[in-house]
PDB file of N, CA and C in Angstrom:
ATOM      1  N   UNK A   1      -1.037 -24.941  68.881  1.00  0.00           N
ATOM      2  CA  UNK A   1      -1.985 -24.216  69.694  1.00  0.00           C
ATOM      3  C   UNK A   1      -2.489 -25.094  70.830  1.00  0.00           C
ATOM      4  N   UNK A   2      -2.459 -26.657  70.263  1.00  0.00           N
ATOM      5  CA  UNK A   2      -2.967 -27.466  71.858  1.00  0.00           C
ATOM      6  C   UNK A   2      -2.178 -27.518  72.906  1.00  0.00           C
ATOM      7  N   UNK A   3      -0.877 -27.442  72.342  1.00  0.00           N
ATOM      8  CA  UNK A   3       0.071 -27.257  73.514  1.00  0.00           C
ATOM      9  C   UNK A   3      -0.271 -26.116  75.067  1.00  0.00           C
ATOM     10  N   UNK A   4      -0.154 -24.874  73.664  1.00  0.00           N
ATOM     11  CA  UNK A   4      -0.534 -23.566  74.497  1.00  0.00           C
ATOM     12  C   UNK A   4      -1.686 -24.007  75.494  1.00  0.00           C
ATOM     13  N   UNK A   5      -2.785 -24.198  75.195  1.00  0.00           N
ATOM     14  CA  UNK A   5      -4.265 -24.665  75.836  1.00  0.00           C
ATOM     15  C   UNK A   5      -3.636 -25.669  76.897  1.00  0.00           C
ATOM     16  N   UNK A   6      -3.161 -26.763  76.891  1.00  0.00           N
ATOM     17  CA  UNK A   6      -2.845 -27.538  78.082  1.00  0.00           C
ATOM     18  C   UNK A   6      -1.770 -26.714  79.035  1.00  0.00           C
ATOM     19  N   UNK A   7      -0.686 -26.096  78.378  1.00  0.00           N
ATOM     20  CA  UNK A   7      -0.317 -25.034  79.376  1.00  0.00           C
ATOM     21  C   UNK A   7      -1.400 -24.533  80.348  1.00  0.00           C
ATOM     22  N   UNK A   8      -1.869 -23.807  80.191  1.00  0.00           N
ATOM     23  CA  UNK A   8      -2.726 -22.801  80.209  1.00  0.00           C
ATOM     24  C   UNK A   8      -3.624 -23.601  81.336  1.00  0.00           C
ATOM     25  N   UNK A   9      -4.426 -24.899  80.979  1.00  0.00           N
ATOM     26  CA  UNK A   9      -4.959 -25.447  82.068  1.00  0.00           C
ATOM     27  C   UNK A   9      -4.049 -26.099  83.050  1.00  0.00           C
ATOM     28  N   UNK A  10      -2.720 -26.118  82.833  1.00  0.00           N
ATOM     29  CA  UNK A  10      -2.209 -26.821  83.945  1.00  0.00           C
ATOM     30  C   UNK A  10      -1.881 -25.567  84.718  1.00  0.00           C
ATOM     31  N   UNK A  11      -1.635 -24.760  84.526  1.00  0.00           N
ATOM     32  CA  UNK A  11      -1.265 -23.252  85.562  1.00  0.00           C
ATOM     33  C   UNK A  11      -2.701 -23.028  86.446  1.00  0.00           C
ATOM     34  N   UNK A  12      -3.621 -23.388  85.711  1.00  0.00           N
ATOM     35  CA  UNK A  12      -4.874 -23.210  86.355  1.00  0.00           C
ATOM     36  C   UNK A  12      -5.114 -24.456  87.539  1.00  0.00           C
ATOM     37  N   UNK A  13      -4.499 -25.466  87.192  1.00  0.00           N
ATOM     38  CA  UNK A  13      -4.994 -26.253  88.123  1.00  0.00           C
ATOM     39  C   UNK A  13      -3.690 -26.541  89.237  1.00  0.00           C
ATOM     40  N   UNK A  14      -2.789 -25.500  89.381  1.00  0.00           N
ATOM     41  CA  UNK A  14      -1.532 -25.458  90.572  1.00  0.00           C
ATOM     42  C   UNK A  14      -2.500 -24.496  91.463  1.00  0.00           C
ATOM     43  N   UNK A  15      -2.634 -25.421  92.760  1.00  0.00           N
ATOM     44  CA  UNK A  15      -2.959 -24.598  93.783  1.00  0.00           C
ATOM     45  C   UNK A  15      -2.485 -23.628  94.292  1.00  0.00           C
ATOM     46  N   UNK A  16      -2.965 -22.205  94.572  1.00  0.00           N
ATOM     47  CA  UNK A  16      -2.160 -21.203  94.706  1.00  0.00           C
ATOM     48  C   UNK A  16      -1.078 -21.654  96.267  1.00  0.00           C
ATOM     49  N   UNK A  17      -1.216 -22.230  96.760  1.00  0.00           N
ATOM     50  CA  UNK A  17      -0.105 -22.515  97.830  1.00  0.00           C
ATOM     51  C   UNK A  17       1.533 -22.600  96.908  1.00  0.00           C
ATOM     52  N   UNK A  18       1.101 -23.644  95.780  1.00  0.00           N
ATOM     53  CA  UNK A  18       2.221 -23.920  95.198  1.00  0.00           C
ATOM     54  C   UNK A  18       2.587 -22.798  94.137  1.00  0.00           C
ATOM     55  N   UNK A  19       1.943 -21.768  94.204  1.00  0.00           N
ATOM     56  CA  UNK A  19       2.160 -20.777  93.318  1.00  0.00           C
ATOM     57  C   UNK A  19       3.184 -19.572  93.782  1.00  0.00           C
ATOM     58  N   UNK A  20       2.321 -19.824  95.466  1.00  0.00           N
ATOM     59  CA  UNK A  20       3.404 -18.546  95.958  1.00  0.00           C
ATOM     60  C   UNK A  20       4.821 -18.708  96.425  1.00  0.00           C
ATOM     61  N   UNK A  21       5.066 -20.227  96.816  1.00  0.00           N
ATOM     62  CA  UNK A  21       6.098 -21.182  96.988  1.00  0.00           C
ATOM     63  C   UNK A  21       7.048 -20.923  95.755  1.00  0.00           C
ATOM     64  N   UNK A  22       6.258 -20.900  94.592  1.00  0.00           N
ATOM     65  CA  UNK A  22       7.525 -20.531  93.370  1.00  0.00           C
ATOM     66  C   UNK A  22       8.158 -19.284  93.375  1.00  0.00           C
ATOM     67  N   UNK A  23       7.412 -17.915  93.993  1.00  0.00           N
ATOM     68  CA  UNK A  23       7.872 -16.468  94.104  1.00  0.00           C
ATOM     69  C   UNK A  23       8.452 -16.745  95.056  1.00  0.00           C
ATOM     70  N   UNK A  24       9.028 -17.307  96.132  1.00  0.00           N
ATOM     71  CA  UNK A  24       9.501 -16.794  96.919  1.00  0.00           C
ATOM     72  C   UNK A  24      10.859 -17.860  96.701  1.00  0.00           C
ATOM     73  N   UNK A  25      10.993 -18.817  95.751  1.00  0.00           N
ATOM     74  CA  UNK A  25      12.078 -19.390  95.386  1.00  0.00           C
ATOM     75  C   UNK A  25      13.167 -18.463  95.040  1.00  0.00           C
ATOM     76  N   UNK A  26      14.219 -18.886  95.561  1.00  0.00           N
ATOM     77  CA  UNK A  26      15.827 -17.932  95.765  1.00  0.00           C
ATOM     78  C   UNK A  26      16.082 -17.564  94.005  1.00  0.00           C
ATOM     79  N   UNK A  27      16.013 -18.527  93.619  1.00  0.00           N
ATOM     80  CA  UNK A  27      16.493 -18.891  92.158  1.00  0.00           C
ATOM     81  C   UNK A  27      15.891 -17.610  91.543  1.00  0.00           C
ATOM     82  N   UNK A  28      14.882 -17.615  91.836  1.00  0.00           N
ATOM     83  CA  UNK A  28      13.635 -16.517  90.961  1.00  0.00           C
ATOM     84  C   UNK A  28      14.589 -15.304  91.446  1.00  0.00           C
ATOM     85  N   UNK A  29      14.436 -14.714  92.391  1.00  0.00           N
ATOM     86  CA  UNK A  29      15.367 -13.667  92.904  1.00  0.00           C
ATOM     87  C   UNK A  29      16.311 -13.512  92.484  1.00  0.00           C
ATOM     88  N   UNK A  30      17.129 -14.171  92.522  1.00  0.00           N
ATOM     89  CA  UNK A  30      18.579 -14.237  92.014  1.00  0.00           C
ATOM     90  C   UNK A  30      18.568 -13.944  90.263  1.00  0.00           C
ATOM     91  N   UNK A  31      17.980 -14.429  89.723  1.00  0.00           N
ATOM     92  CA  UNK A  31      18.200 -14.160  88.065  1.00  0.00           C
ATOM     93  C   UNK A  31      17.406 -12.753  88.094  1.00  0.00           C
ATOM     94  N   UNK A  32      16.388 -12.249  88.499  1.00  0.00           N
ATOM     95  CA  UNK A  32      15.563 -10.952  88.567  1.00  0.00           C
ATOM     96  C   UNK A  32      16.405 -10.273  88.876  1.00  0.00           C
ATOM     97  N   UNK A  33      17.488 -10.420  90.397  1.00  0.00           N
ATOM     98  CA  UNK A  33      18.725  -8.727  90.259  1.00  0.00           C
ATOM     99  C   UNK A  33      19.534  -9.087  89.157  1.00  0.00           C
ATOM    100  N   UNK A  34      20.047 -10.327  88.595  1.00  0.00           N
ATOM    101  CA  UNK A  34      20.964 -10.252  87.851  1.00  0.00           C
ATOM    102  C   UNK A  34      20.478  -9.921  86.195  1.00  0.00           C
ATOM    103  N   UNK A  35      19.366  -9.841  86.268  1.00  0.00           N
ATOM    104  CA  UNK A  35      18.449  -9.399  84.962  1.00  0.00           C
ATOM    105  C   UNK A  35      18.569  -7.309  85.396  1.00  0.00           C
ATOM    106  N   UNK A  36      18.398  -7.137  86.397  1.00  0.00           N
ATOM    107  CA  UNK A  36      18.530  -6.120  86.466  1.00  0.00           C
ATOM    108  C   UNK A  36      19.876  -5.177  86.590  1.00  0.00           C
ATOM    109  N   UNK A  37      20.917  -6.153  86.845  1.00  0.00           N
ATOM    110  CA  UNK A  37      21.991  -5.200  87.049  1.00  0.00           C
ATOM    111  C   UNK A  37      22.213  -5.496  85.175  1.00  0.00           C
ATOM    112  N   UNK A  38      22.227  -6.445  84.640  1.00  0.00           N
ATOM    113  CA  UNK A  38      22.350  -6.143  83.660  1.00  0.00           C
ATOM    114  C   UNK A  38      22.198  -4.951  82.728  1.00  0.00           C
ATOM    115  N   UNK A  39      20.813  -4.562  83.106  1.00  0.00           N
ATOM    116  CA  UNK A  39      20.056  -3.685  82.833  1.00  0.00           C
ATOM    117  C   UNK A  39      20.702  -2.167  82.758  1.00  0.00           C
ATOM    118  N   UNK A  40      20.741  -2.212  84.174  1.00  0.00           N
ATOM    119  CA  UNK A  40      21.838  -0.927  84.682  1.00  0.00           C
ATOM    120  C   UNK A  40      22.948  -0.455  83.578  1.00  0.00           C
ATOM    121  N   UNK A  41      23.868  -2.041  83.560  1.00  0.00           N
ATOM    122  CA  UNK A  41      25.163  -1.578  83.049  1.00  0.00           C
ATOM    123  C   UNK A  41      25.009  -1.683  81.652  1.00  0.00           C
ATOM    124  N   UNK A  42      23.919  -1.764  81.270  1.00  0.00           N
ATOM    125  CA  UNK A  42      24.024  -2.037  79.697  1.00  0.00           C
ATOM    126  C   UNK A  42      23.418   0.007  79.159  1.00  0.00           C
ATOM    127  N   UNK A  43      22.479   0.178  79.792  1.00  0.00           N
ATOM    128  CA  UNK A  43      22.276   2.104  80.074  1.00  0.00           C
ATOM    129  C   UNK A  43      23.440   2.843  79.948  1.00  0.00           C
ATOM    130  N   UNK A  44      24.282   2.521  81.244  1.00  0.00           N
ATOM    131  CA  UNK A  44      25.386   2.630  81.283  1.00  0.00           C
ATOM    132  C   UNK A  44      26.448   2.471  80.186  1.00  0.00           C
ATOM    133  N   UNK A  45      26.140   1.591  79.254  1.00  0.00           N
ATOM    134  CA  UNK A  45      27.526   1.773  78.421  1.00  0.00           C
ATOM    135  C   UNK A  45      26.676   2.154  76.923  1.00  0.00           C
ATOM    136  N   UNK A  46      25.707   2.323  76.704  1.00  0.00           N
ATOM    137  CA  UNK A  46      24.997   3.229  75.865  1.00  0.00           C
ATOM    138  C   UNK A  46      24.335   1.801  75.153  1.00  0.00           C
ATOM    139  N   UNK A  47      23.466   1.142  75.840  1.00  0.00           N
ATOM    140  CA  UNK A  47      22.725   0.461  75.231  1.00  0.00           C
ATOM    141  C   UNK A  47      22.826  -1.135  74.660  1.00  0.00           C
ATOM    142  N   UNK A  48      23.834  -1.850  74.453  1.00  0.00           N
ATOM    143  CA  UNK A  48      24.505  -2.575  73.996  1.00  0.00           C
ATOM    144  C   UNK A  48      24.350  -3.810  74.702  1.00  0.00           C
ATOM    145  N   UNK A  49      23.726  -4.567  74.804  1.00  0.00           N
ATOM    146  CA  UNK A  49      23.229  -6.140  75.785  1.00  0.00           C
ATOM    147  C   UNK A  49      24.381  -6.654  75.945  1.00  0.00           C
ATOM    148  N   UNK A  50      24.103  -7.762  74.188  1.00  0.00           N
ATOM    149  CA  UNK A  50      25.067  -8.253  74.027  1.00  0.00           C
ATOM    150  C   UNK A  50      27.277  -7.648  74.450  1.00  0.00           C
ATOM    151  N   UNK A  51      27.289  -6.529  74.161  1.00  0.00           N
ATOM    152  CA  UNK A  51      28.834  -5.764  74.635  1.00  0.00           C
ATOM    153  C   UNK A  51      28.703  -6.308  76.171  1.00  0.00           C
ATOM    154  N   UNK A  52      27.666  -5.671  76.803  1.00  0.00           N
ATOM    155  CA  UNK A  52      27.630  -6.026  78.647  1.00  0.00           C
ATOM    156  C   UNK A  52      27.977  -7.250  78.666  1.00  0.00           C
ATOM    157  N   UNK A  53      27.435  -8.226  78.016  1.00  0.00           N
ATOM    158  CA  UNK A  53      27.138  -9.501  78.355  1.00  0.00           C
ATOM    159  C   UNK A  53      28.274 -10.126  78.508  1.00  0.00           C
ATOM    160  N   UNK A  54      29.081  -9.698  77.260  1.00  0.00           N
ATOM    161  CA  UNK A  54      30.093  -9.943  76.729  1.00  0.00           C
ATOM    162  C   UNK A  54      31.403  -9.775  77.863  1.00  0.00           C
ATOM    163  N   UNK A  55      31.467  -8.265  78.134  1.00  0.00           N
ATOM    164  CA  UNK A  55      32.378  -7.883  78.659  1.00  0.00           C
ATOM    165  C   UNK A  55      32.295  -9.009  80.283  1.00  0.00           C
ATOM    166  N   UNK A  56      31.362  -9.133  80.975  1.00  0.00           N
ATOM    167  CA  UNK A  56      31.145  -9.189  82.638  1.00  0.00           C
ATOM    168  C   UNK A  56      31.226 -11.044  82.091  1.00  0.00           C
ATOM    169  N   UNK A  57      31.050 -11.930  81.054  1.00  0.00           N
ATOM    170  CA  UNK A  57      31.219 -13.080  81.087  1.00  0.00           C
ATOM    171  C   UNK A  57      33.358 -13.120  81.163  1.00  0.00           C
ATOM    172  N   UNK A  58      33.720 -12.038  80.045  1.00  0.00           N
ATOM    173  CA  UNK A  58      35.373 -12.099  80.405  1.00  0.00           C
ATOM    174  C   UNK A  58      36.053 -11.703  81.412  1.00  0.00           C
ATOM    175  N   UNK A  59      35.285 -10.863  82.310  1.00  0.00           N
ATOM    176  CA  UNK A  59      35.750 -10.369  83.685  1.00  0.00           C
ATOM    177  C   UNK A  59      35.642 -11.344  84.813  1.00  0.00           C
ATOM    178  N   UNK A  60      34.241 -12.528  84.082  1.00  0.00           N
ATOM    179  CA  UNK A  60      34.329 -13.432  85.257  1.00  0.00           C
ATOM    180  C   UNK A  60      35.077 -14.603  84.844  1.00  0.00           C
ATOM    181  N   UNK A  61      35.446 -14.985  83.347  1.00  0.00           N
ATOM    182  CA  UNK A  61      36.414 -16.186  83.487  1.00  0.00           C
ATOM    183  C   UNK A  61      38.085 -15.263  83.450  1.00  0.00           C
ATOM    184  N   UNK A  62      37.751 -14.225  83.785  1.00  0.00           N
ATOM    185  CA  UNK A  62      39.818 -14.263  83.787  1.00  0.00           C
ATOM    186  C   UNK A  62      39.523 -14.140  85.619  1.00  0.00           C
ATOM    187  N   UNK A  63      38.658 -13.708  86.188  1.00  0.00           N
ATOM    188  CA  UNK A  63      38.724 -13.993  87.530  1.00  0.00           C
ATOM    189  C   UNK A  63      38.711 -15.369  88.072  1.00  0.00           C
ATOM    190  N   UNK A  64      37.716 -15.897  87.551  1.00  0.00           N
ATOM    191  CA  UNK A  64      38.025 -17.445  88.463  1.00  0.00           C
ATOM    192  C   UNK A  64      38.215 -18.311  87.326  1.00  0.00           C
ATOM    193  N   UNK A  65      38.576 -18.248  85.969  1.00  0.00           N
ATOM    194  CA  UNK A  65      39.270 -19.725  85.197  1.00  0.00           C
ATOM    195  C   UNK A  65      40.070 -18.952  84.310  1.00  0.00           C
ATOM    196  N   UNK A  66      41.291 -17.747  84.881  1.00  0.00           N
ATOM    197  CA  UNK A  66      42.050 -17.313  84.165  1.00  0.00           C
ATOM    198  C   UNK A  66      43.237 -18.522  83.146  1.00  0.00           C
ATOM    199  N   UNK A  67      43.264 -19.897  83.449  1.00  0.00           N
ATOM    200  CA  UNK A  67      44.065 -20.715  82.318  1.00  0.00           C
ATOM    201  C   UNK A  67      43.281 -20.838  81.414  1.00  0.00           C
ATOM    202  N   UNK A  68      41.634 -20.649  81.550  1.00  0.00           N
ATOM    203  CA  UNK A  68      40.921 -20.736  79.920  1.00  0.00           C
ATOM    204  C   UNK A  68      40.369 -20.097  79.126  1.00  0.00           C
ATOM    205  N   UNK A  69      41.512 -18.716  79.314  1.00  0.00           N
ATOM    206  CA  UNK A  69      41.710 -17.782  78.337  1.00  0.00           C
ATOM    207  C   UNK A  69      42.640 -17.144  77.829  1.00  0.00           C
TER     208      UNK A  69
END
C-alpha cells in the first residue's frame, strides 16, 4: 500500500506542463489506435482477443520474417 501512496504523490508533484507533454507523446497515440483497431477486429470476428491477436501477429511475421515460420 506504501508503494501505491508514493505513486500517487509523485503524479501529484509532475507539473502539469510535463503532464500534457506525455498526451501528446506519439507513442501514446500509436498504441491507443492500435488498442482500438484491435478492438474493431476482435467484434468483428465474434469476440475473441486472444484469436485476433493471434491471427494479425501471423499475418505480420509471414509478411516481414516469412523464414521464421
Amino acid at each position: 500500500m506504501g508503494n501505491l501512496g508514493a505513486q500517487k504523490a509523485k503524479r501529484n508533484d509532475t507539473p502539469i506542463s510535463a503532464k500534457k507533454d506525455i498526451m501528446v507523446d506519439k507513442t501514446v497515440r500509436v498504441r491507443a489506435d492500435l488498442h482500438h483497431i484491435i478492438k474493431i477486429e476482435t467484434a468483428k470476428n465474434g469476440g475473441n482477443v486472444k484469436e485476433v491477436m493471434d491471427q494479425d501477429l501471423e499475418e505480420y511475421i509471414r509478411k516481414y520474417l516469412p523464414d521464421k515460420l
